[in-house]
C-alpha atoms as a PDB file:
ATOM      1  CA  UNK A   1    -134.563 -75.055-135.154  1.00  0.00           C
ATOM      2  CA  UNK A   2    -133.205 -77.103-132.107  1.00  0.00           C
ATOM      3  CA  UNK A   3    -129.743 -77.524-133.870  1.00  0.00           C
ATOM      4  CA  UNK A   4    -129.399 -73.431-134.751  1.00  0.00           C
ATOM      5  CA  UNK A   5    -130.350 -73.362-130.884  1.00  0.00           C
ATOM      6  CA  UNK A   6    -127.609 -75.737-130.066  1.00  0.00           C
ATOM      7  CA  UNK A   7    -125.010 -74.101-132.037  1.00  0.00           C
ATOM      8  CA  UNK A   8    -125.957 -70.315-130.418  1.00  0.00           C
ATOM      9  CA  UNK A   9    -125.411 -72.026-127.331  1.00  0.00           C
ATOM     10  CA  UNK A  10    -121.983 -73.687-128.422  1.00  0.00           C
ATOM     11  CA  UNK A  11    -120.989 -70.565-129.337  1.00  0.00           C
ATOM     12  CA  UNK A  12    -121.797 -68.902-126.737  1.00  0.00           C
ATOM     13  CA  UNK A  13    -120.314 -71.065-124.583  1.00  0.00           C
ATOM     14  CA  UNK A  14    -116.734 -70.846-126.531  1.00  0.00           C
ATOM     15  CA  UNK A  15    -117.287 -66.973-126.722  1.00  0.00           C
ATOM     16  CA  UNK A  16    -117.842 -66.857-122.584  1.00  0.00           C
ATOM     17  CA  UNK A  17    -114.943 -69.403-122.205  1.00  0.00           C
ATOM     18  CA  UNK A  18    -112.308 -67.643-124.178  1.00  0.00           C
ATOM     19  CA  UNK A  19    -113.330 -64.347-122.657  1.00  0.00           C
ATOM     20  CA  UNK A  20    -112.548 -65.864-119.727  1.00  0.00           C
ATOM     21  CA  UNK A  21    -109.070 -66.948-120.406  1.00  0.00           C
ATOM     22  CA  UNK A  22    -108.348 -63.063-121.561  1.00  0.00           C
ATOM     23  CA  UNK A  23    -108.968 -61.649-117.735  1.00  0.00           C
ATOM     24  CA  UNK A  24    -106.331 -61.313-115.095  1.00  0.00           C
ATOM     25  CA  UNK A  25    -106.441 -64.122-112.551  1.00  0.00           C
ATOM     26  CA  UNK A  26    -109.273 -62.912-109.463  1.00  0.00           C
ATOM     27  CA  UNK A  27    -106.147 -63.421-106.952  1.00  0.00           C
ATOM     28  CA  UNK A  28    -103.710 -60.886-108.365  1.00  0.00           C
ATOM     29  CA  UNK A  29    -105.383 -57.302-107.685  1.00  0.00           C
ATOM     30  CA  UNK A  30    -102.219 -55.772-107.439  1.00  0.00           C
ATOM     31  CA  UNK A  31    -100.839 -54.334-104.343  1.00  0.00           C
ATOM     32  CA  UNK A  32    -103.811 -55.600-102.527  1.00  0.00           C
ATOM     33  CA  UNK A  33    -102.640 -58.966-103.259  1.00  0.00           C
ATOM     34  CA  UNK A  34     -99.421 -58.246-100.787  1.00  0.00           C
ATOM     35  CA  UNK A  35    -101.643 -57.005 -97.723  1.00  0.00           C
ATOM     36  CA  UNK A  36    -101.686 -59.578 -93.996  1.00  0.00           C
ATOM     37  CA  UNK A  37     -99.484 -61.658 -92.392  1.00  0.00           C
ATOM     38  CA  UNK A  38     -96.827 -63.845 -94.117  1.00  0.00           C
ATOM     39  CA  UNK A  39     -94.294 -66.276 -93.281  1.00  0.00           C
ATOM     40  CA  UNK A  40     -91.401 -67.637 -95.930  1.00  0.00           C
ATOM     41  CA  UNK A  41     -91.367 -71.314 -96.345  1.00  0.00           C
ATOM     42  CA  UNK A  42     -87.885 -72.829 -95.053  1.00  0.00           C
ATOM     43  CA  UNK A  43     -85.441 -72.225 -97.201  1.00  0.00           C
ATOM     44  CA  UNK A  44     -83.260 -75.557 -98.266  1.00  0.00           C
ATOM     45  CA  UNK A  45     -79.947 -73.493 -98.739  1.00  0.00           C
ATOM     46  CA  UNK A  46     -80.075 -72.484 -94.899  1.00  0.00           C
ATOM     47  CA  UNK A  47     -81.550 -74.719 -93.055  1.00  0.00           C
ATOM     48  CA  UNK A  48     -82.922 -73.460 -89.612  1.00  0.00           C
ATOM     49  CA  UNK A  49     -83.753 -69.941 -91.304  1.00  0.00           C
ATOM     50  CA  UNK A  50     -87.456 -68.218 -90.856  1.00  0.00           C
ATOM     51  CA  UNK A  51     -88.893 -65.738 -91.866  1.00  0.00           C
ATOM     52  CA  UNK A  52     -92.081 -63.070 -91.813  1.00  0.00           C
ATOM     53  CA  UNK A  53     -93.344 -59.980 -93.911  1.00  0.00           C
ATOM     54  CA  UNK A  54     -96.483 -57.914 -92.336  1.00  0.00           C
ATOM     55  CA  UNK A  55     -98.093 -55.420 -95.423  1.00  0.00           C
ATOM     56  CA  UNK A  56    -100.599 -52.739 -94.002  1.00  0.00           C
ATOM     57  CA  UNK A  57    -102.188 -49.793 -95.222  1.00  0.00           C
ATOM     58  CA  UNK A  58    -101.450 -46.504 -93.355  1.00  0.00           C
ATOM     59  CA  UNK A  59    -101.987 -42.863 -93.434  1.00  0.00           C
ATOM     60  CA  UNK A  60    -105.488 -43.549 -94.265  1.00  0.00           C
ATOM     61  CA  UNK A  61    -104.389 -45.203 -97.488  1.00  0.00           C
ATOM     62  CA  UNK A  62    -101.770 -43.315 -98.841  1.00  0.00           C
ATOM     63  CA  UNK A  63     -99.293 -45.464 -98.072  1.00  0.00           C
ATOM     64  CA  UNK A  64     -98.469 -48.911 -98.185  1.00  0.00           C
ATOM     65  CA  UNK A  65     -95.813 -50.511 -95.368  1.00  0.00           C
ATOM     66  CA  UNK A  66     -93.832 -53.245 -95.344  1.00  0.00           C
ATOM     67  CA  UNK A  67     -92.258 -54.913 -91.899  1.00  0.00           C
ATOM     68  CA  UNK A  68     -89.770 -57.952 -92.890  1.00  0.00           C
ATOM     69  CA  UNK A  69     -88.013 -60.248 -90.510  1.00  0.00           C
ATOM     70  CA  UNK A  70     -85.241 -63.112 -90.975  1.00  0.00           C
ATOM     71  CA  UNK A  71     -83.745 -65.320 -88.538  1.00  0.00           C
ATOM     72  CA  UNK A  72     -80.350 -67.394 -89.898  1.00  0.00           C
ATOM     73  CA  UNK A  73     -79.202 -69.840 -87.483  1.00  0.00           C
ATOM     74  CA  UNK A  74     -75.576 -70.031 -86.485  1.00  0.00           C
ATOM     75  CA  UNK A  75     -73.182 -72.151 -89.064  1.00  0.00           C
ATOM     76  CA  UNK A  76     -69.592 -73.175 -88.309  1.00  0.00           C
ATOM     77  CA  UNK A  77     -68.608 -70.672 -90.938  1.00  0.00           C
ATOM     78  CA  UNK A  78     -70.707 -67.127 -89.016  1.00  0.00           C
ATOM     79  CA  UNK A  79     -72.678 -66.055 -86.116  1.00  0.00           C
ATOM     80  CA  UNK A  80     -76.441 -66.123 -86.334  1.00  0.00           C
ATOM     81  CA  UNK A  81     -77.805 -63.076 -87.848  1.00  0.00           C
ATOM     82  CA  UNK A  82     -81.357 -61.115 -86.879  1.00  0.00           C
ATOM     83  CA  UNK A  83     -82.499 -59.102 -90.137  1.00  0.00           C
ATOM     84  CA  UNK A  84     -84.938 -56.284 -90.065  1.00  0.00           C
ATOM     85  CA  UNK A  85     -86.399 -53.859 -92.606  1.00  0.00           C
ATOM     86  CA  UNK A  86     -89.377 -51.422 -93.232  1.00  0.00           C
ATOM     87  CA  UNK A  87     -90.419 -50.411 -96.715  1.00  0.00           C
ATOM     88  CA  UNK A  88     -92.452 -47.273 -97.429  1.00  0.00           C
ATOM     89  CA  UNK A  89     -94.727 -47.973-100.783  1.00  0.00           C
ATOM     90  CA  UNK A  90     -96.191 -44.513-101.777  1.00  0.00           C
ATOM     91  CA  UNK A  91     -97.176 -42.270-104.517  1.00  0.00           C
ATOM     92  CA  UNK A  92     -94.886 -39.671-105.603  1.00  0.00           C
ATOM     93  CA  UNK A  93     -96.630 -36.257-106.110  1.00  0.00           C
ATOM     94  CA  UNK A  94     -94.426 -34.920-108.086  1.00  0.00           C
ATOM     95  CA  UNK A  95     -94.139 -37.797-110.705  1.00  0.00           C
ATOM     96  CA  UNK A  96     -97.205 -39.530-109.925  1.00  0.00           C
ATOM     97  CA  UNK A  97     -94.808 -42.965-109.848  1.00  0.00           C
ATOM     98  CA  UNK A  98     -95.194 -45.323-107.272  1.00  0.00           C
ATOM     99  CA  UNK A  99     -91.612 -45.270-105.338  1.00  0.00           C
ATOM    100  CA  UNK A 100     -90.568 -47.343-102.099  1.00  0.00           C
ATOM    101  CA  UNK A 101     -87.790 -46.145 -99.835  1.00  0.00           C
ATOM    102  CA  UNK A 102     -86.378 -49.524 -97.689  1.00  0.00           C
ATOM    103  CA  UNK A 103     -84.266 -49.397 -94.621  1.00  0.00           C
ATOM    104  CA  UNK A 104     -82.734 -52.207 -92.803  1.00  0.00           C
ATOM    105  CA  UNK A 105     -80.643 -52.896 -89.424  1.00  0.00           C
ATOM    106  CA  UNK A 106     -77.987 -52.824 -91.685  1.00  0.00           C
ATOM    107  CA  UNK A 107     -78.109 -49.139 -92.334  1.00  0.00           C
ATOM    108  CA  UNK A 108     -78.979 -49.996 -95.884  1.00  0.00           C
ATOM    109  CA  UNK A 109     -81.569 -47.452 -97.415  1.00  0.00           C
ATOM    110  CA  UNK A 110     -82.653 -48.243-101.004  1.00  0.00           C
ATOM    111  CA  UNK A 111     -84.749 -46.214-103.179  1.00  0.00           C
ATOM    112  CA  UNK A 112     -87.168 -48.233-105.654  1.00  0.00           C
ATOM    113  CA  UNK A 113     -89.222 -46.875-108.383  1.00  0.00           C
ATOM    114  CA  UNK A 114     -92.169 -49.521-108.168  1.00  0.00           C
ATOM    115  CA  UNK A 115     -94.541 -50.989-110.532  1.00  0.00           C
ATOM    116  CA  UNK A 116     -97.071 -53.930-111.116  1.00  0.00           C
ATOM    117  CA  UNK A 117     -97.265 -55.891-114.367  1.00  0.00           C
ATOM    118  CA  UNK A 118    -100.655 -55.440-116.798  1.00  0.00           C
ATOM    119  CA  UNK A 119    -102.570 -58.314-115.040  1.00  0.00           C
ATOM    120  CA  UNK A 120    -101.755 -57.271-111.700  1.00  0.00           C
ATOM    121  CA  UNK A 121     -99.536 -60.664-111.145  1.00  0.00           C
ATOM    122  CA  UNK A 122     -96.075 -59.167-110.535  1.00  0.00           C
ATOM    123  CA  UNK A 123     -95.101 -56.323-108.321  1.00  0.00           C
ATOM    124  CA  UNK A 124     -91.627 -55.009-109.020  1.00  0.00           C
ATOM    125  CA  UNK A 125     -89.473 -52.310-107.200  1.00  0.00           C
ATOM    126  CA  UNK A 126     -85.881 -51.641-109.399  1.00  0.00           C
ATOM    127  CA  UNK A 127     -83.293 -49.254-108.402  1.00  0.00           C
ATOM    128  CA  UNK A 128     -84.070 -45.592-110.024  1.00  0.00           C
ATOM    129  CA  UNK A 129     -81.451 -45.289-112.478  1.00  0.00           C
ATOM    130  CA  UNK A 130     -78.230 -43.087-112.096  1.00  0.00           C
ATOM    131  CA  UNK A 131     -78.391 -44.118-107.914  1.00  0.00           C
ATOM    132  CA  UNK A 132     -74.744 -44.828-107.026  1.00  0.00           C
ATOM    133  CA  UNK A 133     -73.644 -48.173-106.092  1.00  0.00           C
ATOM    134  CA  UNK A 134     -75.165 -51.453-106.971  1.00  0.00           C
ATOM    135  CA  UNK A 135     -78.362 -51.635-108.478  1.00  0.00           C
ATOM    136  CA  UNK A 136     -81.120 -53.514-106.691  1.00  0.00           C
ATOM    137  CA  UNK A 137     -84.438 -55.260-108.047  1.00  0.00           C
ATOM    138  CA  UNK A 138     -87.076 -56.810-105.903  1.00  0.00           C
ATOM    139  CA  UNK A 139     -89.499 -58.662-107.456  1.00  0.00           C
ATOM    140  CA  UNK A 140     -92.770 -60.541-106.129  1.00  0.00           C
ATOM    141  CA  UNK A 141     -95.036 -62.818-108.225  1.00  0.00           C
ATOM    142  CA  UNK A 142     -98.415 -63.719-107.377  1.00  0.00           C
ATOM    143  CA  UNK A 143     -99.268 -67.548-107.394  1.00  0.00           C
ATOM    144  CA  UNK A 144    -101.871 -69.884-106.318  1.00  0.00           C
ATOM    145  CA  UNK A 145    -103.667 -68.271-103.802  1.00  0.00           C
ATOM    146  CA  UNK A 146    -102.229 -67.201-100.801  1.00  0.00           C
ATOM    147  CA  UNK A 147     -98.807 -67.725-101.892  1.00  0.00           C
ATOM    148  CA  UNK A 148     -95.638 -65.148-103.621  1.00  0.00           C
ATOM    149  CA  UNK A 149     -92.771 -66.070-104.656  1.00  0.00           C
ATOM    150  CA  UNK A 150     -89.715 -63.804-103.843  1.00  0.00           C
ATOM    151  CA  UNK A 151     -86.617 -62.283-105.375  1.00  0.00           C
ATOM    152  CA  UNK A 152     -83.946 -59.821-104.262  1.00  0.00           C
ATOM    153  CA  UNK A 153     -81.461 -59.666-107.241  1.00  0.00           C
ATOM    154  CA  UNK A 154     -78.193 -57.083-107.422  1.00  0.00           C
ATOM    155  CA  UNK A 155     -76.315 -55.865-110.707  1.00  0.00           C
ATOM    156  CA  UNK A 156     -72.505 -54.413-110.131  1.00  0.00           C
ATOM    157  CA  UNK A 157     -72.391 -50.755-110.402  1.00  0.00           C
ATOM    158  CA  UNK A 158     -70.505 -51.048-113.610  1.00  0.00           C
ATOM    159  CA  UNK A 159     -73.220 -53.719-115.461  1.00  0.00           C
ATOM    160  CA  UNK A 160     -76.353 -51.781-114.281  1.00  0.00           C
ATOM    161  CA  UNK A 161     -78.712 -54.189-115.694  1.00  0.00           C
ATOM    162  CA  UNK A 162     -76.879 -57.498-115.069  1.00  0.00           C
ATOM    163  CA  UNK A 163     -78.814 -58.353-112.007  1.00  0.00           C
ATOM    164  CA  UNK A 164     -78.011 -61.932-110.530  1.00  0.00           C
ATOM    165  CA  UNK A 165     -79.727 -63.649-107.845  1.00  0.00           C
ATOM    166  CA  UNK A 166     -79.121 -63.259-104.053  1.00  0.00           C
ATOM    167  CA  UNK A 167     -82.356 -64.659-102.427  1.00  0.00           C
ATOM    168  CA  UNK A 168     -85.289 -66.302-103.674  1.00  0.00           C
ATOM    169  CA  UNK A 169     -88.171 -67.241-101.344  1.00  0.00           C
ATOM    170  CA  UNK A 170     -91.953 -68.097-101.192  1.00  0.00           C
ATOM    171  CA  UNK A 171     -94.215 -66.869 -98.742  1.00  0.00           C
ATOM    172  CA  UNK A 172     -97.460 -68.133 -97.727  1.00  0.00           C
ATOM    173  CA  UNK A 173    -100.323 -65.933 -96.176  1.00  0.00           C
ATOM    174  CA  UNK A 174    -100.513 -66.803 -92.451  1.00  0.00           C
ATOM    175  CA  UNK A 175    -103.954 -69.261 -91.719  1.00  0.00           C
ATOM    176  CA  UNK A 176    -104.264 -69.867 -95.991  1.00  0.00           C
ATOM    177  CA  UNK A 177    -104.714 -73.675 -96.072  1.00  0.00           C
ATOM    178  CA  UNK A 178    -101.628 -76.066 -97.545  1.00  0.00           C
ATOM    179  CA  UNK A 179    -101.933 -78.526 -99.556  1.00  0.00           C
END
């Protein structure tokens, strides 16, 4: 009897342990995971730049809002550049898609369709299709706690889906410990 008692609890154990490795990671809920205070570690291919994103809820939780900021320092090649943008995360009632409209100092205003992977990991916002110009993709991916990693990639009006790099950043939540 002990051994048929040790082997339920073997299995048991294996059952509980590969369950485990089936659920989503507890720090990727989603859009929740993109809400507080962040600030972008330094980025080696401009040295001297910062940066900040702020995520809130508003309109008692209808929407969701982002607030970005970027600071490039001054190079003998340009003039140092301020960068500000807001992004509007909502649900369309219409469609029932998630969309985000973006606007910059620029006078850039981008349209996203928006969506977040199966295990809640990777939030992505892609140009809706047939929108003139470039197409733009913005993708964020959830990894070790308190910490996304960035990309803003750009495909040529005529290669819709050929999107290259432009930026790539990680962000860390403001306060979440460093190693």
């Amino acid at each position: 009897m002990p051994r048929a008692i040790f082997l339920a609890f073997v299995l048991a154990a294996c059952s509980a342990a590969f369950g485990q490795t089936l659920q989503p990671p507890p720090y990727c809920p989603g859009w929740d995971s993109l809400l507080g205070a962040w600030d972008a570690d330094p980025d080696p291919a401009s040295p001297g730049s910062t940066g900040s994103s702020v995520f809130t809820r508003d309109l008692q939780d209808k929407i969701l809002v982002r607030r970005n900021h970027a600071e490039y320092p001054a190079t003998k090649y340009k003039q140092a550049e301020v960068h500000d943008d807001l992004m509007v995360i909502y649900d369309d009632p219409a469609t029932h898609d998630r969309r985000a409209i973006y606007w910059d100092n620029e006078g850039h205003v981008i349209r996203y369709r928006a969506s977040v992977s199966p295990d809640g990991c990777t939030l992505t916002f892609v140009t809706e299709p047939g929108a003139a110009g470039p197409q733009y993709r913005l993708t964020y991916v959830a990894g070790e706690p308190g910490s996304i990693a960035g990309k803003f990639e750009i495909a040529p009006p005529d290669a819709p889906t050929a999107f290259k790099t432009y930026l790539q950043w990680t962000m860390r939540r403001r306060g979440a410990k460093t190693r």
